[in-house]
PDB file of N, CA and C in Angstrom:
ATOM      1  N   UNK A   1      40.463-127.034 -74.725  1.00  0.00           N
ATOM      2  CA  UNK A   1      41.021-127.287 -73.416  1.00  0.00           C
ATOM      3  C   UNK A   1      40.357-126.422 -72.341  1.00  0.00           C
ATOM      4  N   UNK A   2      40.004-125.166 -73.023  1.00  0.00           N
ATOM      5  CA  UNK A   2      39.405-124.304 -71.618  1.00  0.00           C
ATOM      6  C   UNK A   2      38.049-124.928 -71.150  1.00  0.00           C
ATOM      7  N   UNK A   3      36.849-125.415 -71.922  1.00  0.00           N
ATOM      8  CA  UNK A   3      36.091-126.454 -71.660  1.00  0.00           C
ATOM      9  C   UNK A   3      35.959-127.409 -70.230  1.00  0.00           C
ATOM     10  N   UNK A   4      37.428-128.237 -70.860  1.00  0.00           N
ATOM     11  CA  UNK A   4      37.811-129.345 -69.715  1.00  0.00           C
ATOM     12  C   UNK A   4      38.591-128.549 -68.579  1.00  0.00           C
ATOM     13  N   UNK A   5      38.833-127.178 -68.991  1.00  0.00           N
ATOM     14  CA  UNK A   5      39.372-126.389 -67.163  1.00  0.00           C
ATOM     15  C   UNK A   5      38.008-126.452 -66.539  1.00  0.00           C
ATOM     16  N   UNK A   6      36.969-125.759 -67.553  1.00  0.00           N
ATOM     17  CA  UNK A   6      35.920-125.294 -66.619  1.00  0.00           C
ATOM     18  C   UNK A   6      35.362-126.414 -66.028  1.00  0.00           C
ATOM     19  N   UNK A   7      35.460-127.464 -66.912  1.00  0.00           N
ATOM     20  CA  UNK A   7      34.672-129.006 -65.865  1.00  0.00           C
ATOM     21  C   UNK A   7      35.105-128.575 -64.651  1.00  0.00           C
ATOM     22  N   UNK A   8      36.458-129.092 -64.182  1.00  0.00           N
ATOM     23  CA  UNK A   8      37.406-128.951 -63.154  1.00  0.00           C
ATOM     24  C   UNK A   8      37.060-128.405 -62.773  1.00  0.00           C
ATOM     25  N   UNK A   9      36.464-127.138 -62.651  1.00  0.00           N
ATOM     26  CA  UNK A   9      36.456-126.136 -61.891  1.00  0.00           C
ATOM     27  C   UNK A   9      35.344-126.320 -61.316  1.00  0.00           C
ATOM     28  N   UNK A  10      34.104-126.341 -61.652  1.00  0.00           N
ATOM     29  CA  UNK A  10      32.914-126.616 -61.995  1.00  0.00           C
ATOM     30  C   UNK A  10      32.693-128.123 -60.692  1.00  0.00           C
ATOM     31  N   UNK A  11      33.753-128.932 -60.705  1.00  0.00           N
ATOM     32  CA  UNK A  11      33.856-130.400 -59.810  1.00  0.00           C
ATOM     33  C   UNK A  11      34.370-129.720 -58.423  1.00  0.00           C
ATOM     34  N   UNK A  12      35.460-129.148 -58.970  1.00  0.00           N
ATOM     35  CA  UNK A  12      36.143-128.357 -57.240  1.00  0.00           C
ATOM     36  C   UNK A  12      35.098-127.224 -56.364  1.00  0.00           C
ATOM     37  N   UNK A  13      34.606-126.641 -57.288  1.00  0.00           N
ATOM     38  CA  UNK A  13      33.061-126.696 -56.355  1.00  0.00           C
ATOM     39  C   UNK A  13      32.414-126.991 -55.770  1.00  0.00           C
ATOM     40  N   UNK A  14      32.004-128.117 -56.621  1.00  0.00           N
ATOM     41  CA  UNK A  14      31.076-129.161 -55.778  1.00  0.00           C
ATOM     42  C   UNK A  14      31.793-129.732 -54.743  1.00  0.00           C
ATOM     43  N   UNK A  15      33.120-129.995 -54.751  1.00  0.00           N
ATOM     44  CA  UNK A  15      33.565-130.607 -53.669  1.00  0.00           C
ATOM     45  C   UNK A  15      33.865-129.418 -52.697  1.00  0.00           C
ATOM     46  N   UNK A  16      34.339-128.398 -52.888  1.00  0.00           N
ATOM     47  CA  UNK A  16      34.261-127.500 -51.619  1.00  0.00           C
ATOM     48  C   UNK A  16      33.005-127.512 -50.830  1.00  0.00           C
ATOM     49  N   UNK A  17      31.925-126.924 -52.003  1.00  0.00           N
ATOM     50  CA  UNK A  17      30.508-126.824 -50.935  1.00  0.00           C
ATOM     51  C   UNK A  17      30.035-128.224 -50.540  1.00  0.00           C
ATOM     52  N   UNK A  18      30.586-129.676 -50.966  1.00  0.00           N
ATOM     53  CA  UNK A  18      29.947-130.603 -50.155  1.00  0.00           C
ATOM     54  C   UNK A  18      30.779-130.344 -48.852  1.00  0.00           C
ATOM     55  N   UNK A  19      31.919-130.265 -48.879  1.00  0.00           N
ATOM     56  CA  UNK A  19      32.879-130.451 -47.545  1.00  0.00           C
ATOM     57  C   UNK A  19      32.476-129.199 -46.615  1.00  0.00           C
ATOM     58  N   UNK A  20      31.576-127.967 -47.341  1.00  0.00           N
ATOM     59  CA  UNK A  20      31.045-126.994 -46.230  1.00  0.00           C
ATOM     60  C   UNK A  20      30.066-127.478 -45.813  1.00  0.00           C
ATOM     61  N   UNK A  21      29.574-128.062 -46.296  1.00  0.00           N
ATOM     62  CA  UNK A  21      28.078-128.983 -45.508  1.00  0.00           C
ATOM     63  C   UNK A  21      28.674-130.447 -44.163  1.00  0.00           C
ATOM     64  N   UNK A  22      29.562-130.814 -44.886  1.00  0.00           N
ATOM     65  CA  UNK A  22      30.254-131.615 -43.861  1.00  0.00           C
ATOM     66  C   UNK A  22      30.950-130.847 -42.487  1.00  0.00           C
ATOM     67  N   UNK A  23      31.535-129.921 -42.756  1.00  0.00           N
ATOM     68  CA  UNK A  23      31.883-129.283 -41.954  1.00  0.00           C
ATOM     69  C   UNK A  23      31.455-128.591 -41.159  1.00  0.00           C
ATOM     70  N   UNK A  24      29.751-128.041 -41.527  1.00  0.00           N
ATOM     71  CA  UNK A  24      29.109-127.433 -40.334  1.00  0.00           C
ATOM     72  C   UNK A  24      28.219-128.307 -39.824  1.00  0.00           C
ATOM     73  N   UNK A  25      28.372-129.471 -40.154  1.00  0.00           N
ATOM     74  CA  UNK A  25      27.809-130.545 -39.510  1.00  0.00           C
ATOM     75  C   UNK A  25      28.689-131.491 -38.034  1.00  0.00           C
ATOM     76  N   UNK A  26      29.983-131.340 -38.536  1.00  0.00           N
ATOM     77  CA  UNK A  26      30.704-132.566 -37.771  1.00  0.00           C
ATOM     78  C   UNK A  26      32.208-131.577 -37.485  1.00  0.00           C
ATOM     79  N   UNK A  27      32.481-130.278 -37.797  1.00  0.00           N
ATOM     80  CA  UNK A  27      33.387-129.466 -37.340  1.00  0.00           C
ATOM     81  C   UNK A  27      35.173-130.198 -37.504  1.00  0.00           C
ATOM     82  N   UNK A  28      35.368-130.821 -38.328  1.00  0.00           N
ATOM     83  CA  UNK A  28      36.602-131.809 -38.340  1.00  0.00           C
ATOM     84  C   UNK A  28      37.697-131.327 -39.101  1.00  0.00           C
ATOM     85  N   UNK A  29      38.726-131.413 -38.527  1.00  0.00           N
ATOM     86  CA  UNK A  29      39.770-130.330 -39.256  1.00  0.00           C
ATOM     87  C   UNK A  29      40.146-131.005 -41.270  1.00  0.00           C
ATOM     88  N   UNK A  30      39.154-132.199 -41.153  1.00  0.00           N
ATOM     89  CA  UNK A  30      39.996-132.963 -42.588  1.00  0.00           C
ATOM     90  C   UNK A  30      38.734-132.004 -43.699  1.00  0.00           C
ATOM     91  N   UNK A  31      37.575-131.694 -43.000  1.00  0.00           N
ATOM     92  CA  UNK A  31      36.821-130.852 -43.900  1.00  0.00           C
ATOM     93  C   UNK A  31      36.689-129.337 -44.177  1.00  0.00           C
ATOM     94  N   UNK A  32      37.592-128.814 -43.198  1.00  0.00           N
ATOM     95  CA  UNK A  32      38.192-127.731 -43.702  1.00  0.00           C
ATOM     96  C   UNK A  32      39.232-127.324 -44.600  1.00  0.00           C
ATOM     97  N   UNK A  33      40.277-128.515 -44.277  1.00  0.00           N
ATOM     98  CA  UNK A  33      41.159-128.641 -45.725  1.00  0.00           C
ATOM     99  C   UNK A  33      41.035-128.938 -47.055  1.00  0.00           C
ATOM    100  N   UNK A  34      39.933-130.296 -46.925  1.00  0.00           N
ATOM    101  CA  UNK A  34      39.171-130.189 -48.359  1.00  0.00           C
ATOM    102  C   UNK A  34      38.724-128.871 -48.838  1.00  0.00           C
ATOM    103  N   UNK A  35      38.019-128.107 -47.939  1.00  0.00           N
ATOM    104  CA  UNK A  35      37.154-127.217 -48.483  1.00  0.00           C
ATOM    105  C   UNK A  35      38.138-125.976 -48.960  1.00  0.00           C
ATOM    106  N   UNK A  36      39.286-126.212 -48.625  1.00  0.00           N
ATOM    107  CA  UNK A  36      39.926-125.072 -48.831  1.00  0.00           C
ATOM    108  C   UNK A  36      40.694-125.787 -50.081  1.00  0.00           C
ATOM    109  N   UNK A  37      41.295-126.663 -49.909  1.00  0.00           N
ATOM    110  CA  UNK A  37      41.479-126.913 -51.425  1.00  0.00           C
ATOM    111  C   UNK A  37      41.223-127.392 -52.517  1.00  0.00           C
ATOM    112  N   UNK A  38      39.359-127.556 -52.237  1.00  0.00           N
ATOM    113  CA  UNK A  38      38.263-127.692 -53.271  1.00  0.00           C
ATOM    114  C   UNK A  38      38.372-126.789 -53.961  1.00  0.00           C
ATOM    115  N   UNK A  39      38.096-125.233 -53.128  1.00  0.00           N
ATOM    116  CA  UNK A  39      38.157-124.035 -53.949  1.00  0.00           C
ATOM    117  C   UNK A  39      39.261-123.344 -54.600  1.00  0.00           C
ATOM    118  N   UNK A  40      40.203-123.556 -53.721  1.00  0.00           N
ATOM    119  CA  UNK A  40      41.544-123.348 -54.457  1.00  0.00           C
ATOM    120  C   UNK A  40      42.017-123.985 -55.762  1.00  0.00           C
ATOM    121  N   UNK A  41      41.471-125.390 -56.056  1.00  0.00           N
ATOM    122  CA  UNK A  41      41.547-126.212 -57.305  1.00  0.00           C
ATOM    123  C   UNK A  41      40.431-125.632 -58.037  1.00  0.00           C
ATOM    124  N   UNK A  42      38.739-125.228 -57.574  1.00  0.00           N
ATOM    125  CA  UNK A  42      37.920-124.521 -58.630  1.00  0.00           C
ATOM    126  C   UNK A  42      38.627-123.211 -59.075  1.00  0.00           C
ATOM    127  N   UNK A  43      38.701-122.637 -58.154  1.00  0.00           N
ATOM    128  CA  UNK A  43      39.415-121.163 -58.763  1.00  0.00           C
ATOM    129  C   UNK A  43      40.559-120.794 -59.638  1.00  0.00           C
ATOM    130  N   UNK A  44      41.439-122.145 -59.541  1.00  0.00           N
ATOM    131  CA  UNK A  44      42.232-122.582 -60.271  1.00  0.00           C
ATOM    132  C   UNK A  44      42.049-122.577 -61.575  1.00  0.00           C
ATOM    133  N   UNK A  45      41.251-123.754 -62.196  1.00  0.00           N
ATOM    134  CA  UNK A  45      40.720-124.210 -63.379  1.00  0.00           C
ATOM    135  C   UNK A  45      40.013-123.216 -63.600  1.00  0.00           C
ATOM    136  N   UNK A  46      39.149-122.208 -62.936  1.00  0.00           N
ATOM    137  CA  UNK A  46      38.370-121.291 -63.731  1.00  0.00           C
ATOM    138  C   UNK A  46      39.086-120.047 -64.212  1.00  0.00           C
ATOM    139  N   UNK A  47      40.258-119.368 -63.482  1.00  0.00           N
ATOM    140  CA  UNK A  47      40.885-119.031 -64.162  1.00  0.00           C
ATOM    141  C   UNK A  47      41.982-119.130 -65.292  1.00  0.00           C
ATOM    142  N   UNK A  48      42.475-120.734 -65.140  1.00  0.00           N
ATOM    143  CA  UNK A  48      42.741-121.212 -67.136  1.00  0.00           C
ATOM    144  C   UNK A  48      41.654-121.079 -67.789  1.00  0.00           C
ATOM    145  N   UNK A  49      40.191-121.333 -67.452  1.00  0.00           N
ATOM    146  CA  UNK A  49      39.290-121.323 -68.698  1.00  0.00           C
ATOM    147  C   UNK A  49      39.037-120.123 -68.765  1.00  0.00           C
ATOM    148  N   UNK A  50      39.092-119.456 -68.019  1.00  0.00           N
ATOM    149  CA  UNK A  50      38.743-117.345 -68.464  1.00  0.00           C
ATOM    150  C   UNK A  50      40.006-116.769 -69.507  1.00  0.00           C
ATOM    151  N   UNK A  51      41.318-117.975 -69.489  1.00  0.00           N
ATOM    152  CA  UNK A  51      42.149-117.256 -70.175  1.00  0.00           C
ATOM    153  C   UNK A  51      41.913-117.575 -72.035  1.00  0.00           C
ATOM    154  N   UNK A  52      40.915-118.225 -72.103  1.00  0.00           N
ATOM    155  CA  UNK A  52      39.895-118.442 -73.305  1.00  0.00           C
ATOM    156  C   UNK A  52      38.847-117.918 -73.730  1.00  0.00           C
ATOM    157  N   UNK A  53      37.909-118.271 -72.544  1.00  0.00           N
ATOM    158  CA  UNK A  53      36.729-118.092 -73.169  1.00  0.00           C
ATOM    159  C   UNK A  53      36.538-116.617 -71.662  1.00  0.00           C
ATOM    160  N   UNK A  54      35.048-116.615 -72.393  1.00  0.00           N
ATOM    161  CA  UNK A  54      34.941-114.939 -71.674  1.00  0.00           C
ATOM    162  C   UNK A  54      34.209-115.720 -70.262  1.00  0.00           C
ATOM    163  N   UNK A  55      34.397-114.006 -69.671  1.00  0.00           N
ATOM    164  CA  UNK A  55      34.076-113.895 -68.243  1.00  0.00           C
ATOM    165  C   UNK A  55      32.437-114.520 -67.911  1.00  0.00           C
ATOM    166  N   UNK A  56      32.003-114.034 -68.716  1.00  0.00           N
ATOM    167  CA  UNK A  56      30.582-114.463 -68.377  1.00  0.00           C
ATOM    168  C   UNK A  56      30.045-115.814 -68.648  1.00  0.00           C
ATOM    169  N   UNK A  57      30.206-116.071 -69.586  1.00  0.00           N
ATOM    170  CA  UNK A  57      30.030-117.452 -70.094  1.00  0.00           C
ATOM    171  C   UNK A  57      30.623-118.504 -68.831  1.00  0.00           C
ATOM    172  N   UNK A  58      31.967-118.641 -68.630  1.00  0.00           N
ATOM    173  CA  UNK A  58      32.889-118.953 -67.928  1.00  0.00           C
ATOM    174  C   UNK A  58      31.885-118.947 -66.427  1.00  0.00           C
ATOM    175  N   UNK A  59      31.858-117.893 -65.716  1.00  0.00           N
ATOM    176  CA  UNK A  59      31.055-117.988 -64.780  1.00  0.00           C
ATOM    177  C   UNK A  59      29.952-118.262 -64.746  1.00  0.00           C
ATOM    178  N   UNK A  60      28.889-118.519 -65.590  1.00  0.00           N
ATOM    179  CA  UNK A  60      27.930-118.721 -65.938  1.00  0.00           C
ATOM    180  C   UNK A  60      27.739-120.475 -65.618  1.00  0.00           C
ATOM    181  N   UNK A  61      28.558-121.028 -66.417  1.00  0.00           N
ATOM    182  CA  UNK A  61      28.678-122.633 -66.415  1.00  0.00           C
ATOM    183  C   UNK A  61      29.456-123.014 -65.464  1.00  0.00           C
ATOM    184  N   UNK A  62      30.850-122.584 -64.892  1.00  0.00           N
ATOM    185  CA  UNK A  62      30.767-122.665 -63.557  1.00  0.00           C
ATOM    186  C   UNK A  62      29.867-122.907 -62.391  1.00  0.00           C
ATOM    187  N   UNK A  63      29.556-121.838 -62.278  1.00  0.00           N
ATOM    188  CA  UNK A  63      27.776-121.869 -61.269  1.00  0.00           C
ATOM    189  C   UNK A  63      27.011-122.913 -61.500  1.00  0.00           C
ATOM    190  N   UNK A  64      26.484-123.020 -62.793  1.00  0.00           N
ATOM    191  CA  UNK A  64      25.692-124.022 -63.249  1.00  0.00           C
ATOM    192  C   UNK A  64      25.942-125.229 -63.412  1.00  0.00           C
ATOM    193  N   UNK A  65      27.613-126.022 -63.151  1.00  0.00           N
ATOM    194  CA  UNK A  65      28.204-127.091 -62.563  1.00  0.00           C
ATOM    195  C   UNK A  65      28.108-127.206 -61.277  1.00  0.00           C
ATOM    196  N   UNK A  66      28.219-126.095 -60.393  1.00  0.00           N
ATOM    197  CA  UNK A  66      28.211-126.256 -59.215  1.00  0.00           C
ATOM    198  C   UNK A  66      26.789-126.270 -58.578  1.00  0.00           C
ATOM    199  N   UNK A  67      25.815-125.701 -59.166  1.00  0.00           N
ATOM    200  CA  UNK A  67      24.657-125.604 -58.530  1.00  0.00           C
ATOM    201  C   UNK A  67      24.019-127.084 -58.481  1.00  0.00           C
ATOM    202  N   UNK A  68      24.782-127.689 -60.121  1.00  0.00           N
ATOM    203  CA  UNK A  68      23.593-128.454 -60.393  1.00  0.00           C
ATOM    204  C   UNK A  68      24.723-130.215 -59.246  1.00  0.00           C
ATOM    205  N   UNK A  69      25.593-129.704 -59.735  1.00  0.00           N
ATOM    206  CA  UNK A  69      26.462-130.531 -59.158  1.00  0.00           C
ATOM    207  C   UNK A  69      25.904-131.083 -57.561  1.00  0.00           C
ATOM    208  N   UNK A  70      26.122-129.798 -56.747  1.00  0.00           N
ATOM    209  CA  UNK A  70      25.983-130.096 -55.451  1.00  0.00           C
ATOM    210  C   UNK A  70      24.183-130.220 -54.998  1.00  0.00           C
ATOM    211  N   UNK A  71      23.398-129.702 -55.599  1.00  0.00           N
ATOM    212  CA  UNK A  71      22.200-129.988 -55.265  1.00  0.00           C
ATOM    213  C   UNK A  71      21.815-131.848 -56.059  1.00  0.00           C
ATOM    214  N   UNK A  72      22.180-132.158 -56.794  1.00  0.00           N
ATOM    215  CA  UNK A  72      22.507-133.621 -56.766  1.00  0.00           C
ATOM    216  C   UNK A  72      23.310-134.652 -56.001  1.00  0.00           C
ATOM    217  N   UNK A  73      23.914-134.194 -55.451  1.00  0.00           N
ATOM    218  CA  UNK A  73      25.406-134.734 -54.111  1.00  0.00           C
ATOM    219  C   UNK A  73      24.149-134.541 -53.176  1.00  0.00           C
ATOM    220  N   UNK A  74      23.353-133.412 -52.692  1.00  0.00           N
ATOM    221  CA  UNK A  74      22.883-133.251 -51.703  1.00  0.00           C
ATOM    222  C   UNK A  74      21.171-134.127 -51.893  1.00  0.00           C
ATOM    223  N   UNK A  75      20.833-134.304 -53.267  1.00  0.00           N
ATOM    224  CA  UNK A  75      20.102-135.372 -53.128  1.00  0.00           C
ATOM    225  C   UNK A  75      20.575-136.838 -52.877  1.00  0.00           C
ATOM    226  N   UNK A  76      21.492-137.330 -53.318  1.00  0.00           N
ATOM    227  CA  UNK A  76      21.700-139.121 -53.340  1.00  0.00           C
ATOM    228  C   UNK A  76      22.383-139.201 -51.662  1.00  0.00           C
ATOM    229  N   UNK A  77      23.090-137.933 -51.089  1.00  0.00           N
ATOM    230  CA  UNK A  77      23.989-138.707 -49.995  1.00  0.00           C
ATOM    231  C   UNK A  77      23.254-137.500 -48.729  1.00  0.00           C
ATOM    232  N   UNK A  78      22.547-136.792 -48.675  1.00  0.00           N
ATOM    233  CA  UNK A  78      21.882-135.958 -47.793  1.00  0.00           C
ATOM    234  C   UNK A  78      20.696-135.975 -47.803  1.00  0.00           C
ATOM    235  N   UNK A  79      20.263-137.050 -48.282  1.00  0.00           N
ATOM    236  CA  UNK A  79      18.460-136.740 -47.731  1.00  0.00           C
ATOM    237  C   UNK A  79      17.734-135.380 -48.046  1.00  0.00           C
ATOM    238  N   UNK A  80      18.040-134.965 -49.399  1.00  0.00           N
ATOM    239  CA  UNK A  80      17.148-133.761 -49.868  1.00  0.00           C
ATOM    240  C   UNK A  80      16.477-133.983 -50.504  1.00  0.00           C
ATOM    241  N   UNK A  81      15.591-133.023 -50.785  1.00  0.00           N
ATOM    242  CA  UNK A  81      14.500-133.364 -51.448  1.00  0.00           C
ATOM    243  C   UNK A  81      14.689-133.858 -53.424  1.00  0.00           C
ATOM    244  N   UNK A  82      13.931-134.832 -53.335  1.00  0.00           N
ATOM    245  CA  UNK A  82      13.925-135.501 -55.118  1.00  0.00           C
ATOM    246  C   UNK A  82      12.993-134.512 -56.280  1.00  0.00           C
ATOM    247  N   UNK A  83      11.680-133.954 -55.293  1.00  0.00           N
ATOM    248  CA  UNK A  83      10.881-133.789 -55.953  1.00  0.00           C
ATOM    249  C   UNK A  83      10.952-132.975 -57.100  1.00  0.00           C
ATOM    250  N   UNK A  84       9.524-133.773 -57.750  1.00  0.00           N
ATOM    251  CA  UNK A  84       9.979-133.590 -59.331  1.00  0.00           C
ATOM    252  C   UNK A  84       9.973-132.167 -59.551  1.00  0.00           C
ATOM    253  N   UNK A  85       9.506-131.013 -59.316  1.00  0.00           N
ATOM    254  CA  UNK A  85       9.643-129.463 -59.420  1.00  0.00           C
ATOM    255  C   UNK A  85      11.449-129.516 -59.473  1.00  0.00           C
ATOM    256  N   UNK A  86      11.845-130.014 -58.575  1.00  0.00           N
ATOM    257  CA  UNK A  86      13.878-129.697 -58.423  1.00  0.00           C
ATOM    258  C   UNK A  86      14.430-130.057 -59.464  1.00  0.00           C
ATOM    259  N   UNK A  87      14.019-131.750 -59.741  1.00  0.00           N
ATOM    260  CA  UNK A  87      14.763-132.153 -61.249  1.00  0.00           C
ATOM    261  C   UNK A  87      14.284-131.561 -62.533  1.00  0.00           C
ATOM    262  N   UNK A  88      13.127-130.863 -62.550  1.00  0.00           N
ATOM    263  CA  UNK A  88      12.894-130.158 -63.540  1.00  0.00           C
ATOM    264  C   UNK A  88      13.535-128.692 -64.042  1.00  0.00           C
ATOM    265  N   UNK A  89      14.232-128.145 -62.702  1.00  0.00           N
ATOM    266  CA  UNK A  89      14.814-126.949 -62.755  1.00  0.00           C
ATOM    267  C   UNK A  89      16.297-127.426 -63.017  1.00  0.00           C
ATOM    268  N   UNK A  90      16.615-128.377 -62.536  1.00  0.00           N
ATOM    269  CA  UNK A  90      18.230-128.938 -62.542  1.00  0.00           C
ATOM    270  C   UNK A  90      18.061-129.365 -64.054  1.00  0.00           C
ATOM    271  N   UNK A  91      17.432-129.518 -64.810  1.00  0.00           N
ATOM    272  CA  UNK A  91      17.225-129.793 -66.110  1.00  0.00           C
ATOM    273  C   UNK A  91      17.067-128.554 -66.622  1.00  0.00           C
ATOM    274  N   UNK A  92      16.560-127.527 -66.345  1.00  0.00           N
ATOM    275  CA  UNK A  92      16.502-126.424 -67.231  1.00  0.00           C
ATOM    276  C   UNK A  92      17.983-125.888 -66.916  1.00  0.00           C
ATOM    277  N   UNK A  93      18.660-125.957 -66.133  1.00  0.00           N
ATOM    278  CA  UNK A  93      20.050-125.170 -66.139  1.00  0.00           C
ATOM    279  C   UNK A  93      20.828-125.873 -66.549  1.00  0.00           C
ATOM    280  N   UNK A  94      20.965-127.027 -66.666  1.00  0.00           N
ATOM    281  CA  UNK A  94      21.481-127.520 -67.716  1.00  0.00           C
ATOM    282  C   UNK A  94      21.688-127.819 -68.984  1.00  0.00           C
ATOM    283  N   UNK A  95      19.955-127.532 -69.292  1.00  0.00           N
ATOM    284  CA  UNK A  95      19.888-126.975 -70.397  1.00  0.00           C
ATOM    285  C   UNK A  95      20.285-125.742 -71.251  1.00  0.00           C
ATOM    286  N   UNK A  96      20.732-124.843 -70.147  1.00  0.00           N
ATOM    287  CA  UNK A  96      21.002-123.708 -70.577  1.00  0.00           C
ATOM    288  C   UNK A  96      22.425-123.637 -70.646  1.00  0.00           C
ATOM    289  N   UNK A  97      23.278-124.446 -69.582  1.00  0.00           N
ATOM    290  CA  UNK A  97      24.836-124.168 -69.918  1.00  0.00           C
ATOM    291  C   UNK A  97      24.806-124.884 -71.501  1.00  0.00           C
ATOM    292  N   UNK A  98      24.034-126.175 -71.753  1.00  0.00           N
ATOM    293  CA  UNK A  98      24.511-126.573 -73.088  1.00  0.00           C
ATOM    294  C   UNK A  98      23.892-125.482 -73.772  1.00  0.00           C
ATOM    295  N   UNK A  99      23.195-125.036 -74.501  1.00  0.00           N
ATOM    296  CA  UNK A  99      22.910-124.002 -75.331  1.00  0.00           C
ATOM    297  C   UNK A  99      24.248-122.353 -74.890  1.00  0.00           C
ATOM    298  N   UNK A 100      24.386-122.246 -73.486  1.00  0.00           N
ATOM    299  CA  UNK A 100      25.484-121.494 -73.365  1.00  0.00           C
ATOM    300  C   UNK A 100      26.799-121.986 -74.487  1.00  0.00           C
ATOM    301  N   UNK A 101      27.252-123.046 -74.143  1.00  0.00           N
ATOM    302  CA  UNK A 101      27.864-123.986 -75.126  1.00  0.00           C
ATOM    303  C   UNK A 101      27.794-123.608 -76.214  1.00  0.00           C
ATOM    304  N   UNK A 102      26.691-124.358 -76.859  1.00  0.00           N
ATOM    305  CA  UNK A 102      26.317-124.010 -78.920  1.00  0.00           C
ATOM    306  C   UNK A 102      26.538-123.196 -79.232  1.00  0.00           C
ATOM    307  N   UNK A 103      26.404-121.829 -78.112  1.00  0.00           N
ATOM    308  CA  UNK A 103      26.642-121.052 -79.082  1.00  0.00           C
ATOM    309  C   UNK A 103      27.727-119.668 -78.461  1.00  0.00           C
ATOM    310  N   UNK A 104      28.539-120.602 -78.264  1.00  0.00           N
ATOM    311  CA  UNK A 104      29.575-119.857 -77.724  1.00  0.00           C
ATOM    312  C   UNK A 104      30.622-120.044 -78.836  1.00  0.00           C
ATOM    313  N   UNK A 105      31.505-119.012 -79.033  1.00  0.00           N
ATOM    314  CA  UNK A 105      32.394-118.776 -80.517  1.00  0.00           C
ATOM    315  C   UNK A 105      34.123-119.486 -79.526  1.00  0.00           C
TER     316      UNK A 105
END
């Protein structure tokens, strides 16, 4: 179950920092509330999954949901860059939360 917190957590991320990108774009009071209770729902779920698994790990794949999360949001719906150097790195950190994974007890 702590796993499926950290997804969650890991998603409420991504949705906070998309809604901070919305928000310093277009200043609208509906993307400040998202953003506040994007993070309030990540911080949420990441602390059920810390009450499992350890701190580091936990933050580790966190980040690495959110990094990989929102720099994909910010390719398909923001006009960022595709190039292949980015998806190759968004592939290595993902590669690494799964091996974080395998071999986590």
């Amino acid at each position: 179950m702590a796993w499926f917190y950290l997804i969650l957590a890991g998603m409420g991320e991504v949705i906070g920092v998309v809604s901070m990108n919305k928000l310093s774009k277009e200043k609208k009071n509906k993307y400040l509330i998202i953003l506040v209770l994007g993070f309030i729902f990540s911080f949420s779920f990441l602390t059920l999954a810390m009450n499992t698994l350890s701190v580091g790990l936990s933050y580790a794949v966190w980040t690495g949901i959110g990094t990989v999360g929102g720099t994909i949001v910010g390719m398909l719906f923001f006009g960022e860059s595709k190039d292949w150097k980015r998806l190759l790195f968004i592939g290595m950190i993902l590669f690494a939360v799964i091996g974080l994974k395998l071999t986590s007890s």
